[in-house]
Structures are given as C-alpha cells and as structure tokens.
Protein backbone atom coordinates (compact mmCIF):
# COMPACT_ATOMS: atom_id res chain seq x y z
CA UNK A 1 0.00 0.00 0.00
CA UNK A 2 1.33 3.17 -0.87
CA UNK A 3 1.94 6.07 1.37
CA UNK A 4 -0.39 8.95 1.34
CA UNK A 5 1.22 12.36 1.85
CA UNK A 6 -0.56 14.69 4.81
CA UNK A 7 0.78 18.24 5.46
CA UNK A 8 0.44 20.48 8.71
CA UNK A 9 0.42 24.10 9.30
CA UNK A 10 0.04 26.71 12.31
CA UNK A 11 2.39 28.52 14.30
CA UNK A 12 3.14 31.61 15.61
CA UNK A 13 2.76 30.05 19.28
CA UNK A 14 3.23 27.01 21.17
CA UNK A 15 -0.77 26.38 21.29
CA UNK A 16 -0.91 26.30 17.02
CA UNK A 17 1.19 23.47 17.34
CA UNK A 18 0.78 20.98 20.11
CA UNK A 19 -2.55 20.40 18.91
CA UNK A 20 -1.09 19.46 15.58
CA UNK A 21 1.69 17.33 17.47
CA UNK A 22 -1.00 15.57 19.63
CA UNK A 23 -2.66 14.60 16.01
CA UNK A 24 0.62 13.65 14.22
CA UNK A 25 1.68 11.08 17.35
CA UNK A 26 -1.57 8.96 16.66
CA UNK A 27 -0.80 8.93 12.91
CA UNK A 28 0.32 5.60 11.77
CA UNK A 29 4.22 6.37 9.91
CA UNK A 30 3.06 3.17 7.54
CA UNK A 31 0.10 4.87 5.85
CA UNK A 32 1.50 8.46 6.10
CA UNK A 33 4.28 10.78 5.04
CA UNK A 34 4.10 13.49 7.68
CA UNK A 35 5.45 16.93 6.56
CA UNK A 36 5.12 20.38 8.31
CA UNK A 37 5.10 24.19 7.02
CA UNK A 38 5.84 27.15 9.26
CA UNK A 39 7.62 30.20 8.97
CA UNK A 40 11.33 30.10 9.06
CA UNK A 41 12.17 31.03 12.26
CA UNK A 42 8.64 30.30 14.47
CA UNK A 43 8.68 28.45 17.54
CA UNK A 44 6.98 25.73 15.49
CA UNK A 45 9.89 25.33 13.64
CA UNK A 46 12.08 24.51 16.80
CA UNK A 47 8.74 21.98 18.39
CA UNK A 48 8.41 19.99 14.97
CA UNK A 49 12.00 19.43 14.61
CA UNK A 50 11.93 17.75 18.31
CA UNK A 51 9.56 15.38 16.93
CA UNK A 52 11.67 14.73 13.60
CA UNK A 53 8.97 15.83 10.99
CA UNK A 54 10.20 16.63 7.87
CA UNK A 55 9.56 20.85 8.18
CA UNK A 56 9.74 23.64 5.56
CA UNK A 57 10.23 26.84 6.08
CA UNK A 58 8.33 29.56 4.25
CA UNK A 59 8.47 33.51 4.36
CA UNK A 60 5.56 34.76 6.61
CA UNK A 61 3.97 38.49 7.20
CA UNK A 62 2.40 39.52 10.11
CA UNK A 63 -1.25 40.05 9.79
CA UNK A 64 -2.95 42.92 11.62
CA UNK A 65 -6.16 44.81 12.30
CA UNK A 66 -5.07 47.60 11.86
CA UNK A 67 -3.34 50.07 9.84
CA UNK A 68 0.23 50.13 9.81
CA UNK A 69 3.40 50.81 7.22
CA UNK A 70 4.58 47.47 8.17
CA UNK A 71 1.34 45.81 6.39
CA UNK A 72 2.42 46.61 2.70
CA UNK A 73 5.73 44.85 3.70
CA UNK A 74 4.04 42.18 5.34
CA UNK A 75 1.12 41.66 2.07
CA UNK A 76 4.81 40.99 0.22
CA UNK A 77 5.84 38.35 2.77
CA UNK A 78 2.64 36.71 2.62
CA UNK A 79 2.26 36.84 -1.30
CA UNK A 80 6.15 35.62 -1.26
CA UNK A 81 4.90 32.78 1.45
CA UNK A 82 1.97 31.76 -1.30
CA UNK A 83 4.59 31.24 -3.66
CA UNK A 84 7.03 28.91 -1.64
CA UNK A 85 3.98 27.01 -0.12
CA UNK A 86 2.89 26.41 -3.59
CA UNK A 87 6.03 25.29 -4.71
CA UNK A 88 6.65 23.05 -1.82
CA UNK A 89 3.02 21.75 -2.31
CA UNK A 90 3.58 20.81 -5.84
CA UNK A 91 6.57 19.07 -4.95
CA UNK A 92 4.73 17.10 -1.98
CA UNK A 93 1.10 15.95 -3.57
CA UNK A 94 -0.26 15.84 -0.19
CA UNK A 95 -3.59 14.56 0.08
CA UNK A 96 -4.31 16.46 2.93
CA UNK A 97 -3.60 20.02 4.26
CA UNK A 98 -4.58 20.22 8.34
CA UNK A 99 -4.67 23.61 9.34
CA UNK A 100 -4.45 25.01 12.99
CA UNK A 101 -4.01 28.71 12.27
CA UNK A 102 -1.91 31.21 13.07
CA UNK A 103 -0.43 33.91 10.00
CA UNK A 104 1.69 31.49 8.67
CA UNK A 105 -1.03 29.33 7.37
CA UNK A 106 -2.83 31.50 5.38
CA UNK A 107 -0.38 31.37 2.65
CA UNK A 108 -0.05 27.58 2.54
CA UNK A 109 -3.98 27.55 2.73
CA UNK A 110 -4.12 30.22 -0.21
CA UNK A 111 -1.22 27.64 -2.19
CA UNK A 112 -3.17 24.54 -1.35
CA UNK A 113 -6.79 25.82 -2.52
CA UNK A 114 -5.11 26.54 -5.82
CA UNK A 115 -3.93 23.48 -6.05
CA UNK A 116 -7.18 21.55 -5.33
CA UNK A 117 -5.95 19.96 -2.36
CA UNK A 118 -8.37 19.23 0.53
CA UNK A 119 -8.08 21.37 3.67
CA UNK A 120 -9.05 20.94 7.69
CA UNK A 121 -9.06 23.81 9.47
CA UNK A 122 -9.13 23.98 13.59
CA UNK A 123 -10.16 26.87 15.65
CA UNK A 124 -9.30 26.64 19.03
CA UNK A 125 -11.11 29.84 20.37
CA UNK A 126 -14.57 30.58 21.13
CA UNK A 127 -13.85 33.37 18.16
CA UNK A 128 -12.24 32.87 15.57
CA UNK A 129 -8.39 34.61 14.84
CA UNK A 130 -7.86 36.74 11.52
CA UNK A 131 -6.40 33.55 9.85
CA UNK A 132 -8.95 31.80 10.21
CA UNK A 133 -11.40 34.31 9.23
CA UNK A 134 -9.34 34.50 6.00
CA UNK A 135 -8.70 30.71 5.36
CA UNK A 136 -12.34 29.69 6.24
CA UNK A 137 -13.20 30.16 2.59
CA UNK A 138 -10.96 27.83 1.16
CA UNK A 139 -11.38 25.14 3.76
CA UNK A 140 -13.40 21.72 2.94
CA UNK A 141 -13.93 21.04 6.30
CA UNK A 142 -13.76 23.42 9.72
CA UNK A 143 -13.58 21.76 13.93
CA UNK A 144 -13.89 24.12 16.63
CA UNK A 145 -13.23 23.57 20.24
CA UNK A 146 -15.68 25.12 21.27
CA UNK A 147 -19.85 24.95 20.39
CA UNK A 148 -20.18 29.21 20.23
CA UNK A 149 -17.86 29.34 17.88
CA UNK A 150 -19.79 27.23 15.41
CA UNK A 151 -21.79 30.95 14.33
CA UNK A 152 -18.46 32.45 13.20
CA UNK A 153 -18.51 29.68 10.21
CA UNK A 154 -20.56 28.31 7.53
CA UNK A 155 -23.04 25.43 8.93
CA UNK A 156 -22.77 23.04 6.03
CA UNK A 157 -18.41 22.64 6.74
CA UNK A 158 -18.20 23.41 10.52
CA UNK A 159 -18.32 20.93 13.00
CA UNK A 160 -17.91 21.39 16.72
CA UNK A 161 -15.46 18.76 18.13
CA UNK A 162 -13.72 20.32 21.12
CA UNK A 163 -9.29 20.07 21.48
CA UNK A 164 -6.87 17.19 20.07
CA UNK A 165 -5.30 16.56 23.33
CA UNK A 166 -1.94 15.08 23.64
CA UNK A 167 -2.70 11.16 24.68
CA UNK A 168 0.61 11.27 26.93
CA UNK A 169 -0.64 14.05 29.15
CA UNK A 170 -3.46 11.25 29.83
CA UNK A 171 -1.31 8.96 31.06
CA UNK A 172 0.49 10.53 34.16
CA UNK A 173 1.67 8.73 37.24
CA UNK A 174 0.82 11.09 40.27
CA UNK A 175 3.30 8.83 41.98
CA UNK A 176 6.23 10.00 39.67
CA UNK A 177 4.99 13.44 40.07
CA UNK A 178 5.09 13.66 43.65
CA UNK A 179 8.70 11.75 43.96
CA UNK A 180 10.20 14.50 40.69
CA UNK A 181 9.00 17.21 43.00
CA UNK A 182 10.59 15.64 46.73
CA UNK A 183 6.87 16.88 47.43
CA UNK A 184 4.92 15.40 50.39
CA UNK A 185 1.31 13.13 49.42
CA UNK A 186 -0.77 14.34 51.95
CA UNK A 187 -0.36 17.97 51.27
CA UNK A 188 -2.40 20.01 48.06
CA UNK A 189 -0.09 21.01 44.55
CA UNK A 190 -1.10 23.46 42.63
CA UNK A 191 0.42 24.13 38.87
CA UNK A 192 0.48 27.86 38.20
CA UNK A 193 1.45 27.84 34.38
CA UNK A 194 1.35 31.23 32.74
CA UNK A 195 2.26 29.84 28.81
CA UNK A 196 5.84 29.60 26.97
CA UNK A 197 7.19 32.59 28.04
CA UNK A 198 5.60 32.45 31.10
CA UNK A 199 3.39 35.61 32.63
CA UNK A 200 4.96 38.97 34.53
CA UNK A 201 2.02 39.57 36.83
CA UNK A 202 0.98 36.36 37.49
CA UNK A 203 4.92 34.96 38.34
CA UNK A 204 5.40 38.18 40.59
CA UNK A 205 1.58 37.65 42.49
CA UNK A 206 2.68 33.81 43.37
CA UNK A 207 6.05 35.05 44.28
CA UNK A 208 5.05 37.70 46.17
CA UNK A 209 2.31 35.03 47.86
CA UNK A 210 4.45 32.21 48.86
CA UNK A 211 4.26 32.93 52.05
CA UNK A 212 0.96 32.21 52.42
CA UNK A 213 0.22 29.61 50.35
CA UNK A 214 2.66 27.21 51.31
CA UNK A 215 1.44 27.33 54.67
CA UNK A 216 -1.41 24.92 53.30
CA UNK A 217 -0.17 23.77 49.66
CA UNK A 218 2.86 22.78 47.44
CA UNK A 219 3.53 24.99 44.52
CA UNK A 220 4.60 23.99 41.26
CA UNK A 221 5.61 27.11 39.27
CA UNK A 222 6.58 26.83 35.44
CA UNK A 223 7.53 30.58 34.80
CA UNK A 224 8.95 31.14 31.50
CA UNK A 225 11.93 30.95 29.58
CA UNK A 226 14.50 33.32 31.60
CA UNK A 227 11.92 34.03 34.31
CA UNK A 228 13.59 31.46 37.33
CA UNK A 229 14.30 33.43 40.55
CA UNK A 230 17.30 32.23 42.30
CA UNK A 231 16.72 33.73 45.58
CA UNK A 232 13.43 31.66 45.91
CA UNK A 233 15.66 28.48 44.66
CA UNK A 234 15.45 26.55 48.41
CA UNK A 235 12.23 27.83 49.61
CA UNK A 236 10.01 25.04 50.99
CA UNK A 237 7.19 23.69 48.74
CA UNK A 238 7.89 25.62 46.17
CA UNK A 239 8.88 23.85 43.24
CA UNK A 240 9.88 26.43 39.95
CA UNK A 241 11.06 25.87 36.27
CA UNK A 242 11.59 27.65 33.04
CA UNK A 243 8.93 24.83 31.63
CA UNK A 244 9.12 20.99 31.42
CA UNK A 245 8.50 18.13 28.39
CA UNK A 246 8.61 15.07 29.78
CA UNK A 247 7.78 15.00 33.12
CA UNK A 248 4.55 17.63 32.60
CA UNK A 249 2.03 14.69 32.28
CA UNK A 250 3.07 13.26 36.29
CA UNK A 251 3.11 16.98 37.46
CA UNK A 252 -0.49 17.64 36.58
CA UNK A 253 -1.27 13.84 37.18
CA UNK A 254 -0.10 15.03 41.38
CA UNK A 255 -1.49 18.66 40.68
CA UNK A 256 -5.59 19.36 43.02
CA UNK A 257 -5.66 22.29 41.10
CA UNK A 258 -4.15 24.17 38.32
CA UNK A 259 -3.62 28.24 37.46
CA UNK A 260 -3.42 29.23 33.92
CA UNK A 261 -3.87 31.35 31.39
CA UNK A 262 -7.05 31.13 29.33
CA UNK A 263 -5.26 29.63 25.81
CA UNK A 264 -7.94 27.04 24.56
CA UNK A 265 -5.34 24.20 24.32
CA UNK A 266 -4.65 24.46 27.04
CA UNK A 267 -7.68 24.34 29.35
CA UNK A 268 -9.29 21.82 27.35
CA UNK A 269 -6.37 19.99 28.67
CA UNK A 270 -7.04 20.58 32.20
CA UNK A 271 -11.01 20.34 31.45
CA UNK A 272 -9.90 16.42 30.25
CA UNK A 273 -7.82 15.57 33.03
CA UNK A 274 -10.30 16.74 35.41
CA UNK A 275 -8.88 19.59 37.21
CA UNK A 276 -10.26 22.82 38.69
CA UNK A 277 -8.54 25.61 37.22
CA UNK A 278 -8.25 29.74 38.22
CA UNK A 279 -8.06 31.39 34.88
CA UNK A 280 -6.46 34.45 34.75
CA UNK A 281 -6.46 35.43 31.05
CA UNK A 282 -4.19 38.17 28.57
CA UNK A 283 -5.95 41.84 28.91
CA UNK A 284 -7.48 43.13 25.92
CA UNK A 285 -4.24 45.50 25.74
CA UNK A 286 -2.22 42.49 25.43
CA UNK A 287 -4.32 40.26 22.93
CA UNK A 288 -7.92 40.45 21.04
CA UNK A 289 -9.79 39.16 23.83
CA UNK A 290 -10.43 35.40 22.94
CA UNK A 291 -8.76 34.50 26.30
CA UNK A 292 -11.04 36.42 28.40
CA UNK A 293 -14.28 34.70 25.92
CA UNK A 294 -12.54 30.96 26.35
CA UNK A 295 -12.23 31.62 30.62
CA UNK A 296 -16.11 32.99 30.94
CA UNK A 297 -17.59 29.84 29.00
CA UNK A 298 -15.29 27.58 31.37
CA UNK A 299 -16.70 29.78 34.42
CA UNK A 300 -20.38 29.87 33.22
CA UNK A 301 -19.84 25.93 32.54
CA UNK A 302 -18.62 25.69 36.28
CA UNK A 303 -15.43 24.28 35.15
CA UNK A 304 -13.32 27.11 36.36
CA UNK A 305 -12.97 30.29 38.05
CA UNK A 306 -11.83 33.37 36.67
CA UNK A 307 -9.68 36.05 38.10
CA UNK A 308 -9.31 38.91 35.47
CA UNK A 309 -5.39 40.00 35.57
CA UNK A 310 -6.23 43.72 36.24
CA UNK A 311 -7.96 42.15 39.92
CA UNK A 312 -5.14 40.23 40.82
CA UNK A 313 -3.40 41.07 43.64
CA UNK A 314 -2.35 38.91 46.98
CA UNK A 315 -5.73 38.69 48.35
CA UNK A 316 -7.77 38.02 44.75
CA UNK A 317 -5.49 35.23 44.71
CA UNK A 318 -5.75 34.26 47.64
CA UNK A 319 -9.37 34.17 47.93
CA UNK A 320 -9.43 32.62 44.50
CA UNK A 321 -7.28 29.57 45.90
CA UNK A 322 -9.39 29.02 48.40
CA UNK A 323 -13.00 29.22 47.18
CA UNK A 324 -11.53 26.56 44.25
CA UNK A 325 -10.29 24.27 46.54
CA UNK A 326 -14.02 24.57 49.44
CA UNK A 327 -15.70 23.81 46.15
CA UNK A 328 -13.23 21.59 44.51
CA UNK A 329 -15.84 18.05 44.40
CA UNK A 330 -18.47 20.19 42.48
CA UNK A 331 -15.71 21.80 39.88
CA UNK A 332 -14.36 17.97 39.33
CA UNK A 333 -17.95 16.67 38.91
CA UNK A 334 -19.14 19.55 36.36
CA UNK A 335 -15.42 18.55 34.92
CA UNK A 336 -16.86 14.66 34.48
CA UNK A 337 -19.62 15.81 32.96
CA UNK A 338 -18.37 17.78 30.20
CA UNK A 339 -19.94 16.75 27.16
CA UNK A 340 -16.83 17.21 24.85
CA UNK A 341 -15.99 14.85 22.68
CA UNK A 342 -12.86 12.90 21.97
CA UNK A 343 -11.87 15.46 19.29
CA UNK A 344 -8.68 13.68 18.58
CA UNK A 345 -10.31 10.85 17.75
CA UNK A 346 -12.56 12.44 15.43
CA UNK A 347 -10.19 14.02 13.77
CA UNK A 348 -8.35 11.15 12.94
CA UNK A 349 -10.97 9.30 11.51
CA UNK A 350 -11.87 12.52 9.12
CA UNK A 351 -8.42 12.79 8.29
CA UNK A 352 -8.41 8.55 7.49
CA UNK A 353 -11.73 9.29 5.06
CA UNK A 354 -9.28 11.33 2.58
C-alpha cells in the first residue's frame, strides 16, 4: 500500500502546534508521510524538529487589524509565502492540508486551494483569529473547540469537536509526580502555568504570595523561559522551572488544582484531566480578547474560576485559591460531565476518510 502524503500548518505560538503534534503522534508512519510548514524562524519550527517531521520553512507576514506601514511589507511576505507554499506543495502531492491557524497558514492555505488539495481547518477559540477568518473560505472542512464558535462559520463545513489533546498528558503517574517534586502526598499542589514565556504579573503575584500559600499547599511554578528566581531556589514547597517536556504529564497527574492562562489548548487539557482551574487570562491591551471569551464559558460551565489579571493582587489570589479548593468536588464533577468529545479521535478518523 502506498503512502499517502498529509501536510500540517500553524504557528506563531506554542498552542498552534501541540494540537497538531498531539494529532501527528496517533498517525500511523506506515500509511503516512508526515510533513510540516511554518515560517522560518517560528517556535513551530524549533517543536516539529523535536519530533523529527520533515519541516519547511516559508516567508511569513504579520497580519494585523489595523493600519500600519509594516502591512504593505508584510502583504509581500505573505504573497512571497503563497509562492514557496505552492512550490513546496507541488513538490509534496499531499492529500491532505490540516490547518491550525496562526499567520503562517494562510499562505499555505491560499497555495493549497489553488492546487485543489483538501483542507481541515481547527479553531481553538470561542472566536475565531484573523487567519482563520481568512482561510475559512478555502477550507473543505472546519472543527472548533468550542460549540459558540460554530456561528463564526458556515453550517454546512463546521463541526464542533472540542481540542486534540496530547494522549501522553493522559497517562500521568501522580506517583512520579510527587517523587520529581521531593513533594509530600498528603499535602495540596497546585500548577500555576502562565504559557511559553511564562506571565509577569501572574509569576510576581505567586512570588510575592508564597508565604501564604505554602502554609497549606505545594507549589509547582513553570515561569517562563529566563523568568527562574534564584533567591526563591530553596524555599520550601515551592517547586519552579523555566517549563518541562517530559515530566509535565506526572506533574499535573499530582497537581488538586491548576492556574493558567485562558489559551484554549490548554484548558481543554485541564477540562480532560479533570482539574479545577483559576483562569487568569491576557488583557485586551495584550491580545484580542479570545482569552477572556474561552475563561467565561469555562466559568459559566462551572469548570473554572476566573480572576481577570487587572484584579489580581495577593488577596484576589488568595481568595481565588481558596473558594476553588471549598468547592473543589463540584468543579471535578461539572469537569466529568463535560460533554466534549474525543476530538482527537474524530479528527483522525476525518483525516483517514481522505
């Protein structure tokens, strides 16, 4: 039987990638020739080489909302990126294109719809992002994580399926967890994760709470690249890193509770593993918003609270911590009783239909 050829695109961040990494894993390497497009110098090109995918890197604008010199230079980038998608397509034949957004795939959607080759699209957000918005046209099929986000896109193609979630991160030992740590069982983790490059406000609230907290729980504190205080380095129950890979699946497997930011990967995550989460999501100033949409369906779904950043201080937290953890059985049980789907499993039986 001969191979069939499947391409991936999305970047830009770490959360237009894992979900495409969580997808690729479950791909059988007999039946498929895995490739990858990003830009040239993404972070997707440094988290598909870890995974040795074949990857190709393709010039890539910026796109914005609004007006600015550096679009005209950017509507050259892009129309260059068409171009060396188009030629990489060619070369490829995929049957396949599996979108999950982000700038950079807007010109290899653009190349591939030219090309008559078939195209998946996933929005993660209860809105959709400006690539998507653009690259919905061309799509023969559209998933969205979430069921509001359905009226963004045309009925007849969109499907609401919830996150591909990385099947490892199902799989953690609490045990392991515990023992990585040198943390005590009998005492409450909590996970504060703030993304890739970690979160200013939120790292300097926790810091700045410590004293407090670990009076009653363990703290496990992935900060960001470059974001490790060494004068907190032998404080007790406090646990911090710049981020972990391998060992992230037993932390959260040990974690009662979990403080994030509101990416959709990312709580979807945390939604399937069952864990009460504070969101505290990016400001409007610092993104368009769909964080503070993705935390407020959680919280109205009574999977979550949600602590907006411009409210957090010592006490919010504080306060936060605790009314998650007196209510902690009903959080877990609304968690149980999500009705989301197993959206990697559904995609990977639309993707074996090609």
């Amino acid at each position: 039987m001969s191979k069939k050829t499947i391409v991936f695109t999305g970047g830009g961040s770490a959360g237009h990638v894992t979900p495409n990494i969580a997808i690729i894993n479950e791909l059988s390497k007999d039946e498929w020739d895995i490739r990858y497009i990003g830009s040239k110098r993404g972070i997707e090109n440094e988290l598909i080489n870890k995974i040795d995918v074949p990857y190709y890197g393709i010039s890539s604008g910026k796109l914005r909302r609004y007006i600015d010199f550096e679009n005209v230079v950017d509507l050259f980038r892009v129309l260059k990126g068409c171009l060396d998608a188009r030629k990489v397509l060619k070369k490829l034949k995929p049957s396949l294109v599996f979108s999950k957004g982000g700038f950079v795939s807007v010109p290899v959607i653009i190349a591939a719809s030219t090309l008559k080759i078939p195209i998946f699209i996933h929005e993660s957000d209860m809105t959709p992002g400006l690539a998507n918005k653009i690259s919905q046209r061309f799509a023969t099929k559209i998933f969205t994580s979430f069921e509001e986000a359905k009226n963004y896109f045309p009925k007849s193609k969109t499907t609401s399926i919830g996150s591909p979630i990385r099947k490892e991160l199902l799989n953690g030992s609490r045990k392991k967890g515990i023992d990585y740590l040198n943390f005590k069982s009998y005492l409450p983790i909590i996970t504060v994760m703030g993304g890739s490059l970690g979160a200013k406000k939120i790292n300097e609230t926790v810091r700045d709470s410590l004293k407090e907290l670990t009076k009653n729980y363990q703290i496990v504190h992935l900060c960001g690249k470059g974001n490790v205080d060494e004068s907190l380095q032998n404080i007790e129950r406090y646990k911090q890193f710049e981020y972990v890979h391998d060992e992230l699946a037993d932390l959260l497997a040990a974690s009662q509770m979990i403080i994030t930011r509101g990416g959709s990967n990312a709580i979807f995550e945390f939604l399937a593993l069952h864990k009460p989460m504070l969101i505290i999501p990016l400001t409007k100033n610092q993104s368009r918003g769909d964080q503070i949409l993705n935390a407020k369906s959680f919280k109205e779904k009574g999977y979550a609270l949600m602590l907006e950043e411009e409210d957090l201080t010592i006490k919010t937290l504080q306060q936060s911590i605790e009314e998650l953890q007196n209510k902690r059985d009903v959080f877990i049980n609304n968690l149980k009783t999500s009705n989301q789907s197993n959206a990697l499993e559904v995609l990977l039986e639309e993707i074996k239909k090609i």
